[in-house]
N, C-alpha and C. Protein backbone atom coordinates (compact mmCIF):
# COMPACT_ATOMS: atom_id res chain seq x y z
N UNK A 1 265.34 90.17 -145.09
CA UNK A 1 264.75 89.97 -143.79
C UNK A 1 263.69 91.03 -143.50
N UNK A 2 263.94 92.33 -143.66
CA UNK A 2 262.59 93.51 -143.48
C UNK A 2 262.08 93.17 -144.78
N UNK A 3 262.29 92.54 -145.83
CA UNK A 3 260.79 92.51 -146.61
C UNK A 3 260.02 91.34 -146.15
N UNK A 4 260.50 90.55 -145.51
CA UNK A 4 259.46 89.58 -144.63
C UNK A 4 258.63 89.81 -143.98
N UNK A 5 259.25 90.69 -142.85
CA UNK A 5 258.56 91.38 -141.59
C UNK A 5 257.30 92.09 -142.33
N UNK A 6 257.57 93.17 -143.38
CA UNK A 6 256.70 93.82 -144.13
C UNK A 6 255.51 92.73 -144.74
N UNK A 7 255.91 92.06 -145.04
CA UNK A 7 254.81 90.92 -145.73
C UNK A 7 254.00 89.51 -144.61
N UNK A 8 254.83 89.83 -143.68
CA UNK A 8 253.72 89.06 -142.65
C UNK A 8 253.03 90.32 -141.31
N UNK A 9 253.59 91.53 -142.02
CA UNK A 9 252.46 92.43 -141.26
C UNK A 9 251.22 92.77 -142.35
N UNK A 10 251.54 92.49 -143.60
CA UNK A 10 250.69 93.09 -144.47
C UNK A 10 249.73 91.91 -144.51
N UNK A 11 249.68 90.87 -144.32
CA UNK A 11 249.09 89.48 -144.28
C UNK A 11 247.90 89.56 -142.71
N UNK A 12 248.54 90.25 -141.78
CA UNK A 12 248.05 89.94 -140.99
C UNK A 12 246.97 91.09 -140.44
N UNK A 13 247.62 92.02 -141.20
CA UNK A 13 246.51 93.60 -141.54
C UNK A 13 245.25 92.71 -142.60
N UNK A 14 245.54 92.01 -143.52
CA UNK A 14 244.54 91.95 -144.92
C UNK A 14 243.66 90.75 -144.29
N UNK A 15 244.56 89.65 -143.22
CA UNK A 15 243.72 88.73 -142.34
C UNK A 15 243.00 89.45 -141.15
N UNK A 16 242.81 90.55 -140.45
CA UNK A 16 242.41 91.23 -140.06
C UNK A 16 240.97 91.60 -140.10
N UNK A 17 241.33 92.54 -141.53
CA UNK A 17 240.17 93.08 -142.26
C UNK A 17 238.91 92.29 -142.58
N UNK A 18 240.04 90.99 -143.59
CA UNK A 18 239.08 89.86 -143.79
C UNK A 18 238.30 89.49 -143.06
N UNK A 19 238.75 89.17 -141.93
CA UNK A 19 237.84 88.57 -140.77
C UNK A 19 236.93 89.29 -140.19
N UNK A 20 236.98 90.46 -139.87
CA UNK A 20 236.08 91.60 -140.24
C UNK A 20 235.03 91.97 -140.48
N UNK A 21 234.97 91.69 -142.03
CA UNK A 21 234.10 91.77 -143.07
C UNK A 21 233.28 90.11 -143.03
N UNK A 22 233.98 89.32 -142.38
CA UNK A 22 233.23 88.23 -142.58
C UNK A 22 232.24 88.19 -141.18
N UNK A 23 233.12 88.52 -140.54
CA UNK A 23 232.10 88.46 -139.43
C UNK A 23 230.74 89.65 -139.39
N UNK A 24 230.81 90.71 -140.19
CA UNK A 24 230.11 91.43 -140.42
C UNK A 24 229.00 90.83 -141.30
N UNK A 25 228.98 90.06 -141.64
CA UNK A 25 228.04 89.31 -143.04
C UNK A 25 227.28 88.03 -142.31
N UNK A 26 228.18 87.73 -141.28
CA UNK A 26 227.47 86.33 -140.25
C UNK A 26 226.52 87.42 -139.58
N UNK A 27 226.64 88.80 -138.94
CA UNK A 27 225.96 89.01 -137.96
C UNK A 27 225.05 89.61 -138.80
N UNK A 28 225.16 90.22 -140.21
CA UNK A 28 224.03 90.52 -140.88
C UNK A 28 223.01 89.43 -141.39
N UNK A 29 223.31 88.38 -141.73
CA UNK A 29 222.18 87.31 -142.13
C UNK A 29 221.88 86.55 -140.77
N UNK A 30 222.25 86.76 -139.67
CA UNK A 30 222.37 85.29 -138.17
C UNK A 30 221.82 86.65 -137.50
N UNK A 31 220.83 87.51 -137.72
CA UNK A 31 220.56 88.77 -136.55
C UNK A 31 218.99 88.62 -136.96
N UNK A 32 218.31 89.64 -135.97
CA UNK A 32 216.78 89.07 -135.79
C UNK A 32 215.96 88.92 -137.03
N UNK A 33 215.34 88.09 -137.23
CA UNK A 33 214.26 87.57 -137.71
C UNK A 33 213.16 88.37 -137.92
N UNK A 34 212.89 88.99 -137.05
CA UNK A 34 211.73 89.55 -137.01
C UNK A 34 211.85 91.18 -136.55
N UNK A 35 212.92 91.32 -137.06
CA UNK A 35 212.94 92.61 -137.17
C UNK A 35 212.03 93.71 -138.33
N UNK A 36 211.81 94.74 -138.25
CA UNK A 36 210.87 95.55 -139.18
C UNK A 36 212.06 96.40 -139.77
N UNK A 37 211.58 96.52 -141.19
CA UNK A 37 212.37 97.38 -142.24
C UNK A 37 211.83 98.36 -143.00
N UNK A 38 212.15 99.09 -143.41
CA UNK A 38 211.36 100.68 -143.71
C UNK A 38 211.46 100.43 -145.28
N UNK A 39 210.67 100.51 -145.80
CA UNK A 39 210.46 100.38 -147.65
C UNK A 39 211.00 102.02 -147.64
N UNK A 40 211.96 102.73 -148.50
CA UNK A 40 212.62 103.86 -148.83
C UNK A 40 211.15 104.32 -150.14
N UNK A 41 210.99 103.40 -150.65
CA UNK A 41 210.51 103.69 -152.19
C UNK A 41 208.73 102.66 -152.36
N UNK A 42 207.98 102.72 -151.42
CA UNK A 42 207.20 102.17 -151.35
C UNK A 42 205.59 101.75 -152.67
N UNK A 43 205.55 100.85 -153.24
CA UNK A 43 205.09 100.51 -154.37
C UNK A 43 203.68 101.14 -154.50
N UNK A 44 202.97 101.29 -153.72
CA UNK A 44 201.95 102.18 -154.17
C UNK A 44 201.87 103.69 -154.11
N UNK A 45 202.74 104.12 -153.93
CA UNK A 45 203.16 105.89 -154.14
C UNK A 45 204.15 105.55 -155.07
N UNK A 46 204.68 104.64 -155.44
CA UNK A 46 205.71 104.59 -156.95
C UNK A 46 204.63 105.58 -158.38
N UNK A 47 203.69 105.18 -157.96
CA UNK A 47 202.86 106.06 -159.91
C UNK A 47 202.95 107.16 -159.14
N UNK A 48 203.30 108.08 -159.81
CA UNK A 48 202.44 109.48 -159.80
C UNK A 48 201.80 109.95 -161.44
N UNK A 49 200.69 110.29 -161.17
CA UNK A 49 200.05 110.65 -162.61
C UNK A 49 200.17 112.19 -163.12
N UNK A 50 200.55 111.98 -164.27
CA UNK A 50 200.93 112.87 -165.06
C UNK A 50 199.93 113.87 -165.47
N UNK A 51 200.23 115.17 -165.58
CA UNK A 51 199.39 116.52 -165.47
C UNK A 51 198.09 116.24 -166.32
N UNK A 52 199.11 115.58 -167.44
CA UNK A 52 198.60 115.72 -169.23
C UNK A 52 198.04 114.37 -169.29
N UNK A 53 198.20 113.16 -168.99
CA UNK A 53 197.66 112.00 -168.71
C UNK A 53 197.03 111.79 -169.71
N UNK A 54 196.64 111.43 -171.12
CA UNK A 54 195.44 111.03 -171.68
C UNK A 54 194.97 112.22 -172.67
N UNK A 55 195.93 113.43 -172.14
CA UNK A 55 195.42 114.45 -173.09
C UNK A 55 196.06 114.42 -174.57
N UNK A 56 195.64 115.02 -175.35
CA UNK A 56 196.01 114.77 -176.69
C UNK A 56 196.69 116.63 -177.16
N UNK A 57 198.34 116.24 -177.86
CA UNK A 57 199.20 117.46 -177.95
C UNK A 57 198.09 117.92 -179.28
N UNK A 58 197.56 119.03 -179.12
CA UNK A 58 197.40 119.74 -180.36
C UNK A 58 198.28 120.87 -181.05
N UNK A 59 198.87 120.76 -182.09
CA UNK A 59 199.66 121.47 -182.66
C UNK A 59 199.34 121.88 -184.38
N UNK A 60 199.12 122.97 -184.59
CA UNK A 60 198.87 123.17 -185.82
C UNK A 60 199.79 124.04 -186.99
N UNK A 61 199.41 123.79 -188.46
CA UNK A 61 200.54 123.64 -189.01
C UNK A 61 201.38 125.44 -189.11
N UNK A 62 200.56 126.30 -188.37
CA UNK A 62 201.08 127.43 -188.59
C UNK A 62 202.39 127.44 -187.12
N UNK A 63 202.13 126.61 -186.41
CA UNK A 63 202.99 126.22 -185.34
C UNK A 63 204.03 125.75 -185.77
N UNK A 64 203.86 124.66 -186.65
CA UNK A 64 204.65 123.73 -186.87
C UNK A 64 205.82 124.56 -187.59
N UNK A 65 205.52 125.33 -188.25
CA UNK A 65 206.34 126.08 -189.51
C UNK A 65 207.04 127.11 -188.56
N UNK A 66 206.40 127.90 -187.66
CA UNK A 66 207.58 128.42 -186.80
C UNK A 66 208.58 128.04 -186.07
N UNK A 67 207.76 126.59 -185.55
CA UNK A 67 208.95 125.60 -185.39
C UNK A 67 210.43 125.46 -185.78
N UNK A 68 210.04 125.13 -186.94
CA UNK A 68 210.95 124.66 -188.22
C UNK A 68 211.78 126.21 -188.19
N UNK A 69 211.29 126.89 -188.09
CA UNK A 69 212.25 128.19 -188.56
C UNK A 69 213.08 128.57 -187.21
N UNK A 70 212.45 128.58 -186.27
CA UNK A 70 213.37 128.87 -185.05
C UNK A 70 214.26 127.38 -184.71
N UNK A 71 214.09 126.40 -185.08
CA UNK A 71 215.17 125.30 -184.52
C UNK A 71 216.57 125.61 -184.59
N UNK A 72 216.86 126.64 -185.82
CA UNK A 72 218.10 127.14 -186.13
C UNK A 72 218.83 127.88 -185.19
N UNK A 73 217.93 128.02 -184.62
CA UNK A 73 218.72 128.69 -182.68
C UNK A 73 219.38 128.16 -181.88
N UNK A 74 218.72 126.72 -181.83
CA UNK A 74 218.27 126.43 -180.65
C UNK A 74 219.22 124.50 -181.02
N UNK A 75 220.09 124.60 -179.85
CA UNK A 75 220.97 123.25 -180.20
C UNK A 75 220.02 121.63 -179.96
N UNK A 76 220.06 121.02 -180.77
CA UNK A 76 219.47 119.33 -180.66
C UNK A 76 217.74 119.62 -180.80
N UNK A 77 217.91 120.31 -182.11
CA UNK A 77 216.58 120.17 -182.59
C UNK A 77 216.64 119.92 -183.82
N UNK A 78 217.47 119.18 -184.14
CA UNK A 78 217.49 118.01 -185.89
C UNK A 78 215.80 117.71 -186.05
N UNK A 79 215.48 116.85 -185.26
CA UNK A 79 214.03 116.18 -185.69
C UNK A 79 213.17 117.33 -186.25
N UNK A 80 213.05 118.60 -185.27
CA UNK A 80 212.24 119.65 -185.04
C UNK A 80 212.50 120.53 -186.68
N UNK A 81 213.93 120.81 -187.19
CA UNK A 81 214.24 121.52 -187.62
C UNK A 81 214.09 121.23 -189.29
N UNK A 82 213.82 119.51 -189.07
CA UNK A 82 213.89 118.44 -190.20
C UNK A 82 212.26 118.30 -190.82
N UNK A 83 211.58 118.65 -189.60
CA UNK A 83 209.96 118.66 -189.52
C UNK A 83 209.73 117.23 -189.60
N UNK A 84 210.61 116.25 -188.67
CA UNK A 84 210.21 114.84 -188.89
C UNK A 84 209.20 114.74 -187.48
N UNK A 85 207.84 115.67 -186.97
CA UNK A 85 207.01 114.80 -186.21
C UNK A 85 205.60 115.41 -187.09
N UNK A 86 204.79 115.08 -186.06
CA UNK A 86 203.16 115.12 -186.59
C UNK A 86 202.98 116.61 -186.08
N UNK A 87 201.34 116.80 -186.53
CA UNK A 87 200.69 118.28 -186.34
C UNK A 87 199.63 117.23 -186.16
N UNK A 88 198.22 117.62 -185.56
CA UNK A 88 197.62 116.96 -185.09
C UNK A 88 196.92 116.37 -185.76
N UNK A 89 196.52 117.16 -187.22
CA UNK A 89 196.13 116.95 -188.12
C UNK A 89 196.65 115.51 -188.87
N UNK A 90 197.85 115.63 -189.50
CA UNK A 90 198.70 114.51 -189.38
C UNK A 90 198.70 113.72 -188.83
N UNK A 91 198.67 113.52 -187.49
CA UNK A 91 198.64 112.35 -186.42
C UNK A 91 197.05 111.81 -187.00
N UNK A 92 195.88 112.31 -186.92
CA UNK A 92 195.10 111.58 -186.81
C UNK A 92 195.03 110.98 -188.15
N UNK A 93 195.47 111.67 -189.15
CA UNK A 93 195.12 110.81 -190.67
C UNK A 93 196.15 110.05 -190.34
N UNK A 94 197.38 109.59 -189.90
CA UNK A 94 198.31 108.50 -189.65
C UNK A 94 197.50 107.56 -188.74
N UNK A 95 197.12 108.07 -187.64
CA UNK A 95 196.14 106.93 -186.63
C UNK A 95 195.11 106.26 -187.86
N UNK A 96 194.75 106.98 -188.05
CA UNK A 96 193.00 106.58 -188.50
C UNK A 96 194.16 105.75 -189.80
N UNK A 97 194.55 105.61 -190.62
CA UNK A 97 195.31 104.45 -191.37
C UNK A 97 196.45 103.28 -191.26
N UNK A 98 196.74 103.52 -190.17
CA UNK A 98 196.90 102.88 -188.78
C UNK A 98 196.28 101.44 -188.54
N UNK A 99 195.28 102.43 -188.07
CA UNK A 99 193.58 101.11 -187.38
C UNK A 99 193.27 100.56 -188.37
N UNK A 100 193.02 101.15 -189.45
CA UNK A 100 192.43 100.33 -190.38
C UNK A 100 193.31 99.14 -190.96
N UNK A 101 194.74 98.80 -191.12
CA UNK A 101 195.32 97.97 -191.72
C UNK A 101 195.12 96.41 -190.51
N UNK A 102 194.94 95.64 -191.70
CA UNK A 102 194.44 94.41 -191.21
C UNK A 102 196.12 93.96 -189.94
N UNK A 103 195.63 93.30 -189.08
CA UNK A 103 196.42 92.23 -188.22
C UNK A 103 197.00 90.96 -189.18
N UNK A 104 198.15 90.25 -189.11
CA UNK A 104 198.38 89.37 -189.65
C UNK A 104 197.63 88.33 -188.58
């Protein structure tokens, strides 16, 4: 008999709530029309342009090699330590053979 009582108060707490929440969702879509809303994140201040924009990293190979020797310090520098990027030098003989290979 009290686990009844318990279960048609808990029914009538969760019918409660429910109703609640529903009526909260009628008065959010059934409320003005023509109300004005504030953009948080507005699309033309979304870019901001970058310092370096267009500039090109120059790095040369006496750089590169100190690189390589200090990565051993320094944690999550596999690539760095592996010497798997370009020197600028590099980059452009990779570009420039690059461009030249035909398009299918």
């Amino acid at each position: 008999m009290l686990i009844n009582i318990i279960l048609v108060i808990f029914a009538m707490v969760g019918g409660g709530i429910l109703i609640f929440f529903i009526s909260r969702i009628c008065k959010q879509y059934k409320g003005n029309v023509d109300s004005e809303y504030i953009e948080l994140f507005p699309r033309e201040e979304m870019y901001i342009e970058n310092a370096y924009e267009g500039d090109r990293f120059n790095m040369s190979d006496n750089e590169k090699k100190d690189s390589e020797k200090w990565a051993i310090t320094q944690r999550g520098s596999v690539r760095i330590a592996c010497g798997v990027y370009f020197t600028s030098d590099e980059y452009t003989k990779y570009r420039e053979r690059v461009l030249k290979t035909d398009l299918p």
